[in-house]
C-alpha atoms as a PDB file:
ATOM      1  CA  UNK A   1       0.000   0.000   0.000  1.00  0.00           C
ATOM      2  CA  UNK A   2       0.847   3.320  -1.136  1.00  0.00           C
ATOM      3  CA  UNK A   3       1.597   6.277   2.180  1.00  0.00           C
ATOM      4  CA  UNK A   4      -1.415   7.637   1.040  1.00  0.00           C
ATOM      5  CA  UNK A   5      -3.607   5.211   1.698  1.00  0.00           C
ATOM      6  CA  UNK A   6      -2.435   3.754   4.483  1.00  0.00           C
ATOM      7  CA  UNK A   7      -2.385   7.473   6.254  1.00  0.00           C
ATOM      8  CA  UNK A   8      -6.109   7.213   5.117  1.00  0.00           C
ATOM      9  CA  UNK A   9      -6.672   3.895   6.518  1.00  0.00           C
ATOM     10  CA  UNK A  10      -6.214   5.774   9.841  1.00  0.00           C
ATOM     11  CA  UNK A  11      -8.350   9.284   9.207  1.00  0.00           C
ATOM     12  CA  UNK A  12      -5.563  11.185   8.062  1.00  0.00           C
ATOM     13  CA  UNK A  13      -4.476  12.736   4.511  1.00  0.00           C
ATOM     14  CA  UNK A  14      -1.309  13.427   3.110  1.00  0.00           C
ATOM     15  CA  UNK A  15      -1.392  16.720   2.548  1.00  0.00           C
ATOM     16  CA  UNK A  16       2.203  16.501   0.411  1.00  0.00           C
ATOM     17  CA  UNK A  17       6.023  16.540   0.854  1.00  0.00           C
ATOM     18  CA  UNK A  18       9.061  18.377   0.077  1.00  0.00           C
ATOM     19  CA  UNK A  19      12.524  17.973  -0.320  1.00  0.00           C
ATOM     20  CA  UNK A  20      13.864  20.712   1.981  1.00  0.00           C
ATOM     21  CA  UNK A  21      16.822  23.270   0.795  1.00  0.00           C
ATOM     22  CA  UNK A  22      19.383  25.180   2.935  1.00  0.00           C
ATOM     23  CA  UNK A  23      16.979  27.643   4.413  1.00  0.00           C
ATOM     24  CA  UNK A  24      14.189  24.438   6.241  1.00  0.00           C
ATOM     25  CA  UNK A  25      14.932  24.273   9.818  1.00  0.00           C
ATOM     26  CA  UNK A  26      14.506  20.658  10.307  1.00  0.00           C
ATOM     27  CA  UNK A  27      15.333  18.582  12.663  1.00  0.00           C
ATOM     28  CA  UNK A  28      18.348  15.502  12.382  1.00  0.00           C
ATOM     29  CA  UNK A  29      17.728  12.068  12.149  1.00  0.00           C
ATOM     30  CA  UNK A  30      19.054   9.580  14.570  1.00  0.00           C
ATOM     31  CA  UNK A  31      22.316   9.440  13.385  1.00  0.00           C
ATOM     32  CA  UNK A  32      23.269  13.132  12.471  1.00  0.00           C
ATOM     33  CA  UNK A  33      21.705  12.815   9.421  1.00  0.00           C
ATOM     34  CA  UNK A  34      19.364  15.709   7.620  1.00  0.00           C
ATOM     35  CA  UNK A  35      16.157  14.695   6.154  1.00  0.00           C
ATOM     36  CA  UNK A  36      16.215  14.558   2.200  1.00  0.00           C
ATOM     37  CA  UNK A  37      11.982  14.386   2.092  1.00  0.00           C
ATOM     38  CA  UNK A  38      10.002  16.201   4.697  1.00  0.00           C
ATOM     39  CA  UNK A  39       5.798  14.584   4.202  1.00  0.00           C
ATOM     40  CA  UNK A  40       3.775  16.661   6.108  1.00  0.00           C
ATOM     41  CA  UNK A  41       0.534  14.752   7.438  1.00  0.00           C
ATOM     42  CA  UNK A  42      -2.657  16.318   8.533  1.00  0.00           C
ATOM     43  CA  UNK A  43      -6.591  15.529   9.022  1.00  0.00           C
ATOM     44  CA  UNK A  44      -8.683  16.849   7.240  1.00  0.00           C
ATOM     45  CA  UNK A  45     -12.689  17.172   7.946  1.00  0.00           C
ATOM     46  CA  UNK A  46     -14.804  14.936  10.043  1.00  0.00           C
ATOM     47  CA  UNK A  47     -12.526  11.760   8.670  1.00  0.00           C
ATOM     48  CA  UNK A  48     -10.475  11.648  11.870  1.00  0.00           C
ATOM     49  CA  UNK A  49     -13.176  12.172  14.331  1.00  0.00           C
ATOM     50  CA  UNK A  50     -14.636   9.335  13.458  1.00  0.00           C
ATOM     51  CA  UNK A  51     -11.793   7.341  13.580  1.00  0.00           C
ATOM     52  CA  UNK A  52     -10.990   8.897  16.924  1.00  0.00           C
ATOM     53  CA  UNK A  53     -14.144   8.371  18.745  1.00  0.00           C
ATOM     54  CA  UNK A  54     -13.393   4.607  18.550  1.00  0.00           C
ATOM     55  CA  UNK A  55      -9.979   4.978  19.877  1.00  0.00           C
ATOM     56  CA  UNK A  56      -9.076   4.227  23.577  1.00  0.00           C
ATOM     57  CA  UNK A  57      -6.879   7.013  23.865  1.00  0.00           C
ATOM     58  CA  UNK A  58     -10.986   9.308  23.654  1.00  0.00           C
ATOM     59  CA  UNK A  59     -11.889   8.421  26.828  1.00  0.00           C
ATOM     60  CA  UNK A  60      -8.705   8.201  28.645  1.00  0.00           C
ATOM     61  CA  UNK A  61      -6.262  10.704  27.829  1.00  0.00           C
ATOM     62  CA  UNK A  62      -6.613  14.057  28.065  1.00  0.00           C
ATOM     63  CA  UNK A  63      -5.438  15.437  25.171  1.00  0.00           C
ATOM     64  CA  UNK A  64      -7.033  12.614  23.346  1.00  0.00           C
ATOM     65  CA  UNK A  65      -6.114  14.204  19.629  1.00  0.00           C
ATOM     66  CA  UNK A  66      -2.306  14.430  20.464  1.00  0.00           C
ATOM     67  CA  UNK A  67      -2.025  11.340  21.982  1.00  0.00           C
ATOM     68  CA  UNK A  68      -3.956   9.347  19.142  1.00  0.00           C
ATOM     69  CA  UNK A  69      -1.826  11.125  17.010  1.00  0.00           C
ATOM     70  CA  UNK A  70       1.071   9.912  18.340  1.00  0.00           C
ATOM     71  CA  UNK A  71       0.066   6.197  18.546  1.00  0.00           C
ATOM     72  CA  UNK A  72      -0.939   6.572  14.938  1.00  0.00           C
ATOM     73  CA  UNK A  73       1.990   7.727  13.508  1.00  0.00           C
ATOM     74  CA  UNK A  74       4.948   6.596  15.073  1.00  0.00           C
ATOM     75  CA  UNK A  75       3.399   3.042  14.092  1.00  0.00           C
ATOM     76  CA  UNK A  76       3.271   3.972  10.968  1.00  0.00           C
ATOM     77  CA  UNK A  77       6.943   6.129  10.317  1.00  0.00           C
ATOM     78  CA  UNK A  78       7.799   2.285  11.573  1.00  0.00           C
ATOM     79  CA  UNK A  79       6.519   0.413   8.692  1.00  0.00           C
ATOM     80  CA  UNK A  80       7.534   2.972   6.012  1.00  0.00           C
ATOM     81  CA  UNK A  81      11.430   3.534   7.422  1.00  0.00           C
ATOM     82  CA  UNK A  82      10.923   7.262   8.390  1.00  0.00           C
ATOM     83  CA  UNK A  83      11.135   9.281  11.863  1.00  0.00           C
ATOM     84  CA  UNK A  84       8.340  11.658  13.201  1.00  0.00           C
ATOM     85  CA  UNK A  85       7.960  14.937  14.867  1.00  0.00           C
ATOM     86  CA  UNK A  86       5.028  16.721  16.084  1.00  0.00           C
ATOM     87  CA  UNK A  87       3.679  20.182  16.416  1.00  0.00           C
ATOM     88  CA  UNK A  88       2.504  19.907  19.457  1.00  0.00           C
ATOM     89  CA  UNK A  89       5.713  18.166  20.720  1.00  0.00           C
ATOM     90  CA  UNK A  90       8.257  20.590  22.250  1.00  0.00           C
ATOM     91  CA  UNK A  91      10.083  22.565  23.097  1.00  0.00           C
ATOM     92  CA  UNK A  92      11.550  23.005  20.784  1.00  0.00           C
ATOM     93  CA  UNK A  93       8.593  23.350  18.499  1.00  0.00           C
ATOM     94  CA  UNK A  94       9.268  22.634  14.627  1.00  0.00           C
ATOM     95  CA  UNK A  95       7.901  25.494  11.981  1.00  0.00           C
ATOM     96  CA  UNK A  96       4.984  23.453  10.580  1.00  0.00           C
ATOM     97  CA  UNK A  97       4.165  26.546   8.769  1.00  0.00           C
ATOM     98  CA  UNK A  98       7.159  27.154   7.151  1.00  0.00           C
ATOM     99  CA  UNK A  99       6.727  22.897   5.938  1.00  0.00           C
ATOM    100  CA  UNK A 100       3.314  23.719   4.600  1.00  0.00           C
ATOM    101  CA  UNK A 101       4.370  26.706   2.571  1.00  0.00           C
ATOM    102  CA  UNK A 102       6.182  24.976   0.679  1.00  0.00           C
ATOM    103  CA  UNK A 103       3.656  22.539  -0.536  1.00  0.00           C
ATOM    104  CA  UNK A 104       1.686  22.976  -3.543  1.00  0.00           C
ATOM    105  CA  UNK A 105      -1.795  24.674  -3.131  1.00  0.00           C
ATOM    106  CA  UNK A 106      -1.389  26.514   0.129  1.00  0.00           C
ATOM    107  CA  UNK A 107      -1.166  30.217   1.518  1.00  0.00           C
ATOM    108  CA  UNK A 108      -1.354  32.017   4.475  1.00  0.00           C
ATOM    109  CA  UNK A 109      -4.724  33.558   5.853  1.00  0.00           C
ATOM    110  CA  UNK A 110      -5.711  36.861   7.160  1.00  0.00           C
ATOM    111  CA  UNK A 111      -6.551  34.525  10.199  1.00  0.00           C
ATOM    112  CA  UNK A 112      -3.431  33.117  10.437  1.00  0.00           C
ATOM    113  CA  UNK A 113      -3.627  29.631   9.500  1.00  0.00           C
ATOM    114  CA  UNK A 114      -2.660  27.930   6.085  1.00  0.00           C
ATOM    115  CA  UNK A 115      -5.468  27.295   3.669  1.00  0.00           C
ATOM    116  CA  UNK A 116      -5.162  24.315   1.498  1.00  0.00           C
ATOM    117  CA  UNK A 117      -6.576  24.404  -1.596  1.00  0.00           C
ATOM    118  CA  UNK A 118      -8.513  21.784  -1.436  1.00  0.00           C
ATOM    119  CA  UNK A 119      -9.553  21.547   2.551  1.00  0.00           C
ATOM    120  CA  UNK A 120      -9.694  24.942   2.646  1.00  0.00           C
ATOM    121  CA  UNK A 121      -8.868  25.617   6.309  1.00  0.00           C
ATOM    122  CA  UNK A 122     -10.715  22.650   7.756  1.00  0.00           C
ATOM    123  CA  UNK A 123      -7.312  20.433   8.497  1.00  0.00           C
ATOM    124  CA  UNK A 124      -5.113  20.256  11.297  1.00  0.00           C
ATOM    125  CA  UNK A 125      -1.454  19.402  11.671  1.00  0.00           C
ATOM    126  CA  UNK A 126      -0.764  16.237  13.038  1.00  0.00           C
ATOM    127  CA  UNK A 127       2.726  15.509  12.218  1.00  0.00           C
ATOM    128  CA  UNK A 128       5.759  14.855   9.775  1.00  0.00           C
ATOM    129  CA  UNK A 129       7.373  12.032   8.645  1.00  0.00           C
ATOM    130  CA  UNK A 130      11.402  12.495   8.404  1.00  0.00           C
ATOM    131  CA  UNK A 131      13.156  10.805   5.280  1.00  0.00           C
ATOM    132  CA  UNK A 132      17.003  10.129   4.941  1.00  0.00           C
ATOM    133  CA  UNK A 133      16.153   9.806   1.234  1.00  0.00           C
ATOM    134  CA  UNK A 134      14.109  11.177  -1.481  1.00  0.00           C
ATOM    135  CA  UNK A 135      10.785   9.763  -1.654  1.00  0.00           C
ATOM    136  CA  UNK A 136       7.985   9.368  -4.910  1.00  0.00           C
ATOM    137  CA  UNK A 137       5.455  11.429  -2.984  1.00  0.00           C
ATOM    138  CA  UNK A 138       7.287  14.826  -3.055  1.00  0.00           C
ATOM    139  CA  UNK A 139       5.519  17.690  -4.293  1.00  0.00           C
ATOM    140  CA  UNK A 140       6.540  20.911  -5.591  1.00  0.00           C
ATOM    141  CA  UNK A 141       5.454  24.482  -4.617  1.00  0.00           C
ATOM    142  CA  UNK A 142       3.263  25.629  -7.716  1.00  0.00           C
ATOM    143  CA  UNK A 143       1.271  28.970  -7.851  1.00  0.00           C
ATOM    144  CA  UNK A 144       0.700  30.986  -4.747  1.00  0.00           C
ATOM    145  CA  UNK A 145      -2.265  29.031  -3.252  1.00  0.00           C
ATOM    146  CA  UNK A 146      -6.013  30.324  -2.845  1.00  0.00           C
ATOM    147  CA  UNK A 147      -6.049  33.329  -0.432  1.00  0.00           C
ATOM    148  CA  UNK A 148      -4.076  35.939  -3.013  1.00  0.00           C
ATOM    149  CA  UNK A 149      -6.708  35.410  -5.850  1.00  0.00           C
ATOM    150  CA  UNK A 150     -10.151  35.538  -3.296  1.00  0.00           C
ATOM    151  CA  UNK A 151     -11.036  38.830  -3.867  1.00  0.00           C
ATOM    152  CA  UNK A 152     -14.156  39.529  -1.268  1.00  0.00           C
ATOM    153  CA  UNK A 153     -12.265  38.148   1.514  1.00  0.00           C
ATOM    154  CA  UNK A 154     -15.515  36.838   3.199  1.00  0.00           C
ATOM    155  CA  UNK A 155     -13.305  36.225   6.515  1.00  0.00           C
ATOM    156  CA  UNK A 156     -12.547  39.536   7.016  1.00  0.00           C
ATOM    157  CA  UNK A 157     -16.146  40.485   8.037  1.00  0.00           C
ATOM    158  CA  UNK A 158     -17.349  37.102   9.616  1.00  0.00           C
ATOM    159  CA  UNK A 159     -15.855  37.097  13.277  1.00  0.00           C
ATOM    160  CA  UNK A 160     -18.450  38.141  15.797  1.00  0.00           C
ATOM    161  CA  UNK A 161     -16.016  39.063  18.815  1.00  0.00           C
ATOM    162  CA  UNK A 162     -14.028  41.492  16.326  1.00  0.00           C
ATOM    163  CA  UNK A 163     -11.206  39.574  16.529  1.00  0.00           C
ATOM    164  CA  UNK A 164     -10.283  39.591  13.093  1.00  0.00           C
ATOM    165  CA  UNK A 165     -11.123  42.852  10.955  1.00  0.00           C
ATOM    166  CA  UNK A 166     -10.285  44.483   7.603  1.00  0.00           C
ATOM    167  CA  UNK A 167      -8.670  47.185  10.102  1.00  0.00           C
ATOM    168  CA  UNK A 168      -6.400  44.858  11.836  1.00  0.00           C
ATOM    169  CA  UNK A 169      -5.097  41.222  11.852  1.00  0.00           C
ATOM    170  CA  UNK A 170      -6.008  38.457  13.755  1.00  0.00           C
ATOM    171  CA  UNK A 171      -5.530  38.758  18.080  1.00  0.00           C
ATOM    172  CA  UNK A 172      -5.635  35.043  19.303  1.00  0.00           C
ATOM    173  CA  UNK A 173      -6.566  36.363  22.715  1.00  0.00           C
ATOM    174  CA  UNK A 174      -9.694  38.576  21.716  1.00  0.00           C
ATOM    175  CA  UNK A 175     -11.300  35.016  19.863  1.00  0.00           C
ATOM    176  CA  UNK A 176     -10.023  32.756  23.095  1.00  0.00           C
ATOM    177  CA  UNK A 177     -12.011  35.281  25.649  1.00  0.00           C
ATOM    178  CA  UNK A 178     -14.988  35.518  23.709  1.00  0.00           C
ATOM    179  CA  UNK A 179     -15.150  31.464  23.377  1.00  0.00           C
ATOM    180  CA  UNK A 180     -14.456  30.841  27.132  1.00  0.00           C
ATOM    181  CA  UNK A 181     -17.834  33.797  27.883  1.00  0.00           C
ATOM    182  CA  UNK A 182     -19.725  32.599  25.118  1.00  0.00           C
ATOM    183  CA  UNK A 183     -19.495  28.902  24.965  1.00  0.00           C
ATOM    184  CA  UNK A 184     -22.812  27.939  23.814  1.00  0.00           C
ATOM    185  CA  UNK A 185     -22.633  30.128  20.862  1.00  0.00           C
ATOM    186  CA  UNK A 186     -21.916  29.872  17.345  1.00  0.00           C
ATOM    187  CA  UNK A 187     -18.160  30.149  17.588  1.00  0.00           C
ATOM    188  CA  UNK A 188     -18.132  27.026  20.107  1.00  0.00           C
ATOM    189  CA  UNK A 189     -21.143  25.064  18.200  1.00  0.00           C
ATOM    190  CA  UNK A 190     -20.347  25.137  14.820  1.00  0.00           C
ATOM    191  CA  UNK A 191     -16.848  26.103  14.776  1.00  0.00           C
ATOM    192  CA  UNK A 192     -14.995  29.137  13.791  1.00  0.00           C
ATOM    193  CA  UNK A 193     -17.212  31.815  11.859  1.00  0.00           C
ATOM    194  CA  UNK A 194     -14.648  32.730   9.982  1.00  0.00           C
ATOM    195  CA  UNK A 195     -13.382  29.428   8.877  1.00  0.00           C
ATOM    196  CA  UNK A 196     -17.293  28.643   7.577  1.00  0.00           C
ATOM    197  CA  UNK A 197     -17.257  31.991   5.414  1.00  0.00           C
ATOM    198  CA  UNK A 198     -13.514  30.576   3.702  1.00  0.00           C
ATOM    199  CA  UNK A 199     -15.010  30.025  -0.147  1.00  0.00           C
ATOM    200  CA  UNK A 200     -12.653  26.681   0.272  1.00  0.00           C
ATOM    201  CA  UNK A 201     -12.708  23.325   1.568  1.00  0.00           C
ATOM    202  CA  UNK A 202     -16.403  23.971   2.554  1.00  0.00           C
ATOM    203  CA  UNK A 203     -17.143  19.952   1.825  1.00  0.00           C
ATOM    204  CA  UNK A 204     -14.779  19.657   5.074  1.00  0.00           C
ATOM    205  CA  UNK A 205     -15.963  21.296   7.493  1.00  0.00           C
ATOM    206  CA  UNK A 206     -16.237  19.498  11.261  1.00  0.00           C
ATOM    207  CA  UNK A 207     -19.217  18.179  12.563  1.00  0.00           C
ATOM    208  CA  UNK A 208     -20.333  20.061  15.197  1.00  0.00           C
ATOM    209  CA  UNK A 209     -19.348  17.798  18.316  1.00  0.00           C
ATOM    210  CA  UNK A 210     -15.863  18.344  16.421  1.00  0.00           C
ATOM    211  CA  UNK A 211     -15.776  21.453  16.108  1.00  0.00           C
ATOM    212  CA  UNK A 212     -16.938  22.324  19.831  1.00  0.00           C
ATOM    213  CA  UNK A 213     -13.901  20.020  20.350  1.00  0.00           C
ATOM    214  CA  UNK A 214     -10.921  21.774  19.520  1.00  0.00           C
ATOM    215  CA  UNK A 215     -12.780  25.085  20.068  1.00  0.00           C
ATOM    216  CA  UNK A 216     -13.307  24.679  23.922  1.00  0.00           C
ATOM    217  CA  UNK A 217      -9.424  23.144  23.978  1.00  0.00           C
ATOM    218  CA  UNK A 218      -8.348  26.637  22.326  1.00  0.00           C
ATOM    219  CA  UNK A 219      -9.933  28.274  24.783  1.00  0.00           C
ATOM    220  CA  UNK A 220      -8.762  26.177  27.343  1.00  0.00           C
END
C-alpha cells in the first residue's frame, strides 16, 4: 500500500512533501543525518473524528487528539522507514508553517492559518514524517495558493467578537475570551465563523461535536 492510503486507513491525509533546501529548519535524524523528504501529514474534515471516537486514547487521555496522534503515527513512520515529529511536541517546536508553505496549493490567511486548496482551512497538523532519502510522494510548490486570488475576503467580516477585521489582523486572545464567555454560541457550536465563510474546503468542514472540540481546547 501506497503512504497515502495507508495514512487514510487511519483518518488522516497526506497533505504533500518536500525535499527541503538550505533555508528548512529541520530537525536531524538519529544518526546526524538531515532529512532529504520532509511529508507533512494532517486531518482533514470529520474523517479523523470518526476514527478517533473509537480509539481508547478518547476516553482516557486528556489530550485525546495528540495522543492518538502519536500512537498513529509513530506506528506507521515504523513500517515505512521514516522518523516523526510533532507540532505539538516541544520545546523546541518545529515550523509546521514554514513545511506547509512549501507545498503545492497553500497560503497564508488573514486569520493566520494555512489554507489548502482543497480543505480549505478545515485540516489540522498532526505531524511529519522524516526521510534520509528522497521519496515518490514529493511535491513541488506551484502557484501561490487560494487566499491571493479571493477577492471579497468573506473572513474579514465574519468574526463576531471582532477579533479579526479588515482594520487589523487576527488577536488570538480577543477570539479565546470571547469562546471561554460565550461557549454555547456559534463560535463554540459550529466552529470558527470565519473558517465557515472561507469560499474553500467547505465539503470539510467538522461536525459540530468536532468542532466544539478543539474550540473549547483553544480556549482552554
Amino acid at each position: 500500500m501506497s503512504l497515502q492510503s495507508d495514512l487514510e486507513a487511519t483518518g488522516l491525509v497526506l497533505l504533500g512533501g518536500f525535499t527541503p533546501d538550505a533555508d528548512h529548519t529541520l530537525p536531524e535524524l538519529t544518526g546526524g543525518r538531515r532529512p532529504k523528504t520532509v511529508a507533512v501529514v494532517g486531518s482533514a474534515g470529520p474523517t479523523m473524528w470518526a476514527h478517533l471516537k473509537e480509539a481508547p486514547e478518547f476516553a482516557s487521555d486528556p489530550h485525546p487528539v495528540n495522543a492518538w496522534s502519536q500512537r498513529v503515527l509513530l506506528g506507521l513512520a515504523k513500517t515505512c522507514g521514516a522518523e516523526v515529529v510533532f507540532p505539538f511536541d516541544g520545546p523546541p517546536y518545529w515550523p509546521f508553517q514554514q513545511w506547509l508553505m512549501a507545498l503545492p496549493g497553500t497560503s497564508q490567511s488573514p486569520l493566520g492559518v494555512v489554507v489548502h486548496v482543497r480543505y480549505g482551512p478545515w485540516y489540522a497538523l498532526r505531524g511529519a514524517l522524516l526521510f534520509g532519502e528522497e521519496s515518490e510522494f514529493k511535491t513541488k510548490k506551484t502557484g501561490p495558493g487560494p487566499c491571493p486570488g479571493c477577492i471579497e475576503k468573506p473572513c474579514l467580516d465574519a468574526c463576531p467578537s471582532g477579533a479579526l477585521t479588515r482594520a487589523h489582523p487576527f488577536h488570538a486572545g480577543v477570539c479565546r475570551d470571547y469562546v471561554r464567555e460565550n461557549a454555547n454560541k456559534d463560535c463554540t457550536e459550529r466552529g470558527c465563523l470565519v473558517r465557515h465563510a472561507c469560499p474553500y474546503g467547505r465539503d470539510y468542514a467538522y461536525l459540530p461535536e468536532q468542532a466544539r472540540h478543539h474550540m473549547l481546547a483553544f480556549a482552554g
